[in-house]
C-alpha atoms as a PDB file:
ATOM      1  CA  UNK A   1    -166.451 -15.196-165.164  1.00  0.00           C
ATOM      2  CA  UNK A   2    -169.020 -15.977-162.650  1.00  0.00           C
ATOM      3  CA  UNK A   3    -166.740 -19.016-161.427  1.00  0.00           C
ATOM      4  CA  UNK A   4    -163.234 -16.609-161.223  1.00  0.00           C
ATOM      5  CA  UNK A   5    -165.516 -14.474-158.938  1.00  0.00           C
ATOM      6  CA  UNK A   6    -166.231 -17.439-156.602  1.00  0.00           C
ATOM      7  CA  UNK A   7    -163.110 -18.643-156.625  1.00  0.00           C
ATOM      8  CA  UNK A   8    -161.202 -15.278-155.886  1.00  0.00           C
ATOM      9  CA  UNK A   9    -163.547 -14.382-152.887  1.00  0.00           C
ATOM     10  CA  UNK A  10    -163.487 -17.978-151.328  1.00  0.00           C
ATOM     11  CA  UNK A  11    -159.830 -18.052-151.513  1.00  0.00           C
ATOM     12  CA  UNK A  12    -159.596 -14.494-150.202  1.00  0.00           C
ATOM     13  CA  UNK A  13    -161.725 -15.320-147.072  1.00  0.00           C
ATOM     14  CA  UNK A  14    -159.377 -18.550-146.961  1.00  0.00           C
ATOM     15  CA  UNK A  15    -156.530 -16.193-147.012  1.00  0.00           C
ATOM     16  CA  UNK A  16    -158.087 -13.854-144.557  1.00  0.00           C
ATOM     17  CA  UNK A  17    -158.359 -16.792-141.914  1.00  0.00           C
ATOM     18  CA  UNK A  18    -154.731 -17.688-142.885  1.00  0.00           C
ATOM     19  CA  UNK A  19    -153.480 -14.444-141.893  1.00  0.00           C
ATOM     20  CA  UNK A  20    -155.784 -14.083-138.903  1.00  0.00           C
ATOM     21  CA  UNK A  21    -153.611 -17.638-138.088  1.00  0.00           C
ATOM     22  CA  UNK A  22    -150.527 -15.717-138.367  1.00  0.00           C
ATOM     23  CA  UNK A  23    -150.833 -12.852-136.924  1.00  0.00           C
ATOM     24  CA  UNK A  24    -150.602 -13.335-133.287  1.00  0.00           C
ATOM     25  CA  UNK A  25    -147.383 -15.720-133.774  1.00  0.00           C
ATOM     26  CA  UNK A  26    -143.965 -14.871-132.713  1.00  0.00           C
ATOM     27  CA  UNK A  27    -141.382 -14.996-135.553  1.00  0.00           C
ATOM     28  CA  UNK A  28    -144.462 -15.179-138.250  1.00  0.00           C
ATOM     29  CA  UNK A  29    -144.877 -11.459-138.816  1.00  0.00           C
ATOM     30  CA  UNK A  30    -142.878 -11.662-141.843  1.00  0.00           C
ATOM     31  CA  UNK A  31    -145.430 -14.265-143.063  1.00  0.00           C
ATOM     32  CA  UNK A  32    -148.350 -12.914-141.739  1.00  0.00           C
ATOM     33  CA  UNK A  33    -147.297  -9.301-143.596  1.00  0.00           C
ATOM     34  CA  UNK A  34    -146.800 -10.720-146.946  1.00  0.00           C
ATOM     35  CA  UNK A  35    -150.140 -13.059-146.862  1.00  0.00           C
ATOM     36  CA  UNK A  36    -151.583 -10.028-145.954  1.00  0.00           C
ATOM     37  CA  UNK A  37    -150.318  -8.513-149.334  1.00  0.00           C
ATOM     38  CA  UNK A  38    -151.298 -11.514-151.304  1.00  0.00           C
ATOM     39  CA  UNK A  39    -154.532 -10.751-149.954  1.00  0.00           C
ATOM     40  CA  UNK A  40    -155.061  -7.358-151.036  1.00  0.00           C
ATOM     41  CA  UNK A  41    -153.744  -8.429-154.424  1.00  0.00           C
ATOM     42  CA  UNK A  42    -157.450 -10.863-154.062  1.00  0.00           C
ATOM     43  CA  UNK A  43    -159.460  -7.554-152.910  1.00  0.00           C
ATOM     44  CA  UNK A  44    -158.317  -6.193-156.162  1.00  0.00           C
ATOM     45  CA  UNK A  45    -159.312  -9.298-157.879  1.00  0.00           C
ATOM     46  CA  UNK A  46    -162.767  -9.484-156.509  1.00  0.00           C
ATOM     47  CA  UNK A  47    -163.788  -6.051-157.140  1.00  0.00           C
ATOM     48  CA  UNK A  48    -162.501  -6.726-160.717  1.00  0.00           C
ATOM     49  CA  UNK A  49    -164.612  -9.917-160.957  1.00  0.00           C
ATOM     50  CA  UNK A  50    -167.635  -8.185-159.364  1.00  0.00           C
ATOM     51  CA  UNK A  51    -167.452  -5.232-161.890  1.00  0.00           C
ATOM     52  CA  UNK A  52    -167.476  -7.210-164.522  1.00  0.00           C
ATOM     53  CA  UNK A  53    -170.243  -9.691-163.579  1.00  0.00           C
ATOM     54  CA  UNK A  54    -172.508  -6.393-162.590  1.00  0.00           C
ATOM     55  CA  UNK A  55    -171.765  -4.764-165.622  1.00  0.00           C
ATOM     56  CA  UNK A  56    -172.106  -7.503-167.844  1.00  0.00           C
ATOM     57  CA  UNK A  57    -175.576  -8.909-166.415  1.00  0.00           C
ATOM     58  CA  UNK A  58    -177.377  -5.611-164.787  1.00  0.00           C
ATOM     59  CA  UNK A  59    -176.590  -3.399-167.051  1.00  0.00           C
ATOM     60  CA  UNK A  60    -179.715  -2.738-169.027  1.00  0.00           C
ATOM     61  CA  UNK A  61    -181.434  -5.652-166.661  1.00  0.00           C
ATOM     62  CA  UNK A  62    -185.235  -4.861-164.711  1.00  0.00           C
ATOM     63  CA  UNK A  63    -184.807  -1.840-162.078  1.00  0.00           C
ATOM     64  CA  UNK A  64    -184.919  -4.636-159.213  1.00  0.00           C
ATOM     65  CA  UNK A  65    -182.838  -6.730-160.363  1.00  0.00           C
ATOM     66  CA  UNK A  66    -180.004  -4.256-160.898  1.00  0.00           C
ATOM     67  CA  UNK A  67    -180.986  -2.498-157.431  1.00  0.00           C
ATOM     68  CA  UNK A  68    -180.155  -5.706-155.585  1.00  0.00           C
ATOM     69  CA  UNK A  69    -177.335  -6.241-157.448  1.00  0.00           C
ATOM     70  CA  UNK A  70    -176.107  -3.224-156.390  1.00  0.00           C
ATOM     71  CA  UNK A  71    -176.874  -3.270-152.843  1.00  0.00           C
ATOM     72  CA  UNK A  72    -174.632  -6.911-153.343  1.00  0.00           C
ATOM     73  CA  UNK A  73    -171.930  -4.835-154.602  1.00  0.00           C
ATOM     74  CA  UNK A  74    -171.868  -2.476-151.616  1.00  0.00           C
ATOM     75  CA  UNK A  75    -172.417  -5.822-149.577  1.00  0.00           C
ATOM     76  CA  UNK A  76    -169.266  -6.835-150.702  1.00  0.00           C
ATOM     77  CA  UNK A  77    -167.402  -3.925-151.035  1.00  0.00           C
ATOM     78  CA  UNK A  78    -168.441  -3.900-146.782  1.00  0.00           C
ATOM     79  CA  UNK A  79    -167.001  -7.367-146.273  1.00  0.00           C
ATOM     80  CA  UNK A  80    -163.281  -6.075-147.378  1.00  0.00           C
ATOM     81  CA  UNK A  81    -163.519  -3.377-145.398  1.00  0.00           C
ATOM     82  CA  UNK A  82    -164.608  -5.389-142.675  1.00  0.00           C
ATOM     83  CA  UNK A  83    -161.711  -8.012-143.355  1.00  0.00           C
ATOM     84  CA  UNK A  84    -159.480  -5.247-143.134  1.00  0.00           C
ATOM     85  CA  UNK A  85    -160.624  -3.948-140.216  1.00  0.00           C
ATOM     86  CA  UNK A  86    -160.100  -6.884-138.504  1.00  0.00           C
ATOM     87  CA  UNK A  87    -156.759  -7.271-139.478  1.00  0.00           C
ATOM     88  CA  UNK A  88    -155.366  -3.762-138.871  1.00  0.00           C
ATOM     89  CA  UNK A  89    -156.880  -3.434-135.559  1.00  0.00           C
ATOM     90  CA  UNK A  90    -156.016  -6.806-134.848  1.00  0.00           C
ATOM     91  CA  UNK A  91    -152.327  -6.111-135.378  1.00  0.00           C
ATOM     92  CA  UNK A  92    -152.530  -3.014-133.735  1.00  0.00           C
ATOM     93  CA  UNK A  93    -154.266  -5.252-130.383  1.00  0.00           C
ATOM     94  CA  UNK A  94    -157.751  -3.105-130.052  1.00  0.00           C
ATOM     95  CA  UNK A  95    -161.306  -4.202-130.220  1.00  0.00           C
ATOM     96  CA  UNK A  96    -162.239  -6.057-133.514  1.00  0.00           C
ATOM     97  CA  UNK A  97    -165.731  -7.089-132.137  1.00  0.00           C
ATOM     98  CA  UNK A  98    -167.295  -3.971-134.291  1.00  0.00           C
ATOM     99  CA  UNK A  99    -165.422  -5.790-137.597  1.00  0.00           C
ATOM    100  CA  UNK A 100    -166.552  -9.096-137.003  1.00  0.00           C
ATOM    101  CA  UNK A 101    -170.464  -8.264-136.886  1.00  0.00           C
ATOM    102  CA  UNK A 102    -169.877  -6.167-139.951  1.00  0.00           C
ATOM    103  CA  UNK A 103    -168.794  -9.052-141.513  1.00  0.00           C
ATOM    104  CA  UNK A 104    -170.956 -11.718-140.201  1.00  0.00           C
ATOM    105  CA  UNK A 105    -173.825  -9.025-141.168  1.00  0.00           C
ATOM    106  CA  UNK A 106    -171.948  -8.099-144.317  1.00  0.00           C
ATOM    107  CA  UNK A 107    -171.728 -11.957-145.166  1.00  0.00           C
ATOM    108  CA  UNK A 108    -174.668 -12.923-145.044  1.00  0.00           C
ATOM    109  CA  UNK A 109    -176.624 -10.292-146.471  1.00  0.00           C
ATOM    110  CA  UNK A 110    -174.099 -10.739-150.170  1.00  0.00           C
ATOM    111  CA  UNK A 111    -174.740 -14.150-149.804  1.00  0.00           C
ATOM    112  CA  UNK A 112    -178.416 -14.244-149.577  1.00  0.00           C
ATOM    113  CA  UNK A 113    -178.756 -12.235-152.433  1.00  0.00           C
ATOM    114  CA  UNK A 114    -175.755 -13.588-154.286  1.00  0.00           C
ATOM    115  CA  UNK A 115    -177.149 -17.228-154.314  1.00  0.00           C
ATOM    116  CA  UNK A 116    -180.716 -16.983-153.293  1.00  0.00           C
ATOM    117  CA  UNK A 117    -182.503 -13.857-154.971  1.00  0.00           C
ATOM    118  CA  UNK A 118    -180.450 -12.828-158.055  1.00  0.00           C
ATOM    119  CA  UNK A 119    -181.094 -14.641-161.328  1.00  0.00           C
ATOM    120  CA  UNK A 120    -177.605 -16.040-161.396  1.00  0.00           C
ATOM    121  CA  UNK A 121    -178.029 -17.789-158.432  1.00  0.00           C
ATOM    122  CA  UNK A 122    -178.290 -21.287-157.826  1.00  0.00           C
ATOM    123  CA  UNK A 123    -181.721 -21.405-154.933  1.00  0.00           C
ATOM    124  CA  UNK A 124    -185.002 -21.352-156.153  1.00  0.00           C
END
């Protein structure tokens, strides 16, 4: 399961970009609306994947270990929001500086703890 969650959230933030590619294009809004679809079928997929990883392997786990899993939950539950942020108020041609730190911020932090500090990940 641990490898269907990698592989829907890297393909989602591959998807994002692809969309982000799209957007702006004359003639590609059809495209850019359905990728944008496809992705929200992947937010779906992740938060799926997520549950059942937390639930699985923090349920019943130490008190810090399930705390930081959680706070890597709401990590990643921020980085959709953020990715849709960016999108909507991309489309609708305001400010998406505010989404993009969330999501550099949001990022980073779910990926720190996601590889580096919880026992599932691969760093020391």
């Amino acid at each position: 399961m641990t490898h269907l969650h990698i592989t829907t959230w890297a393909v989602g933030i591959i998807l994002f970009f692809v969309v982000l590619a799209f957007m702006g294009k004359e003639g590609k809004e059809k495209v850019a609306k359905i990728t944008h679809m496809v992705l929200r079928l992947f937010y779906v997929l992740i938060l799926l994947t997520g549950l059942e990883l937390f639930f699985r392997f923090y349920i019943g786990a130490p008190w810090s270990e399930t705390t930081e899993a959680l706070v890597k939950s709401v990590g990643g539950v921020w980085i959709i929001a953020a990715m849709e942020m960016i999108l909507i108020r991309g489309k609708k041609g305001k400010s998406t500086f505010s989404g993009w730190l969330q999501f550099a911020i949001a990022l980073i932090l779910t990926i720190a703890l996601g590889f580096g500090r919880l026992p599932m990940g691969i760093l020391p």
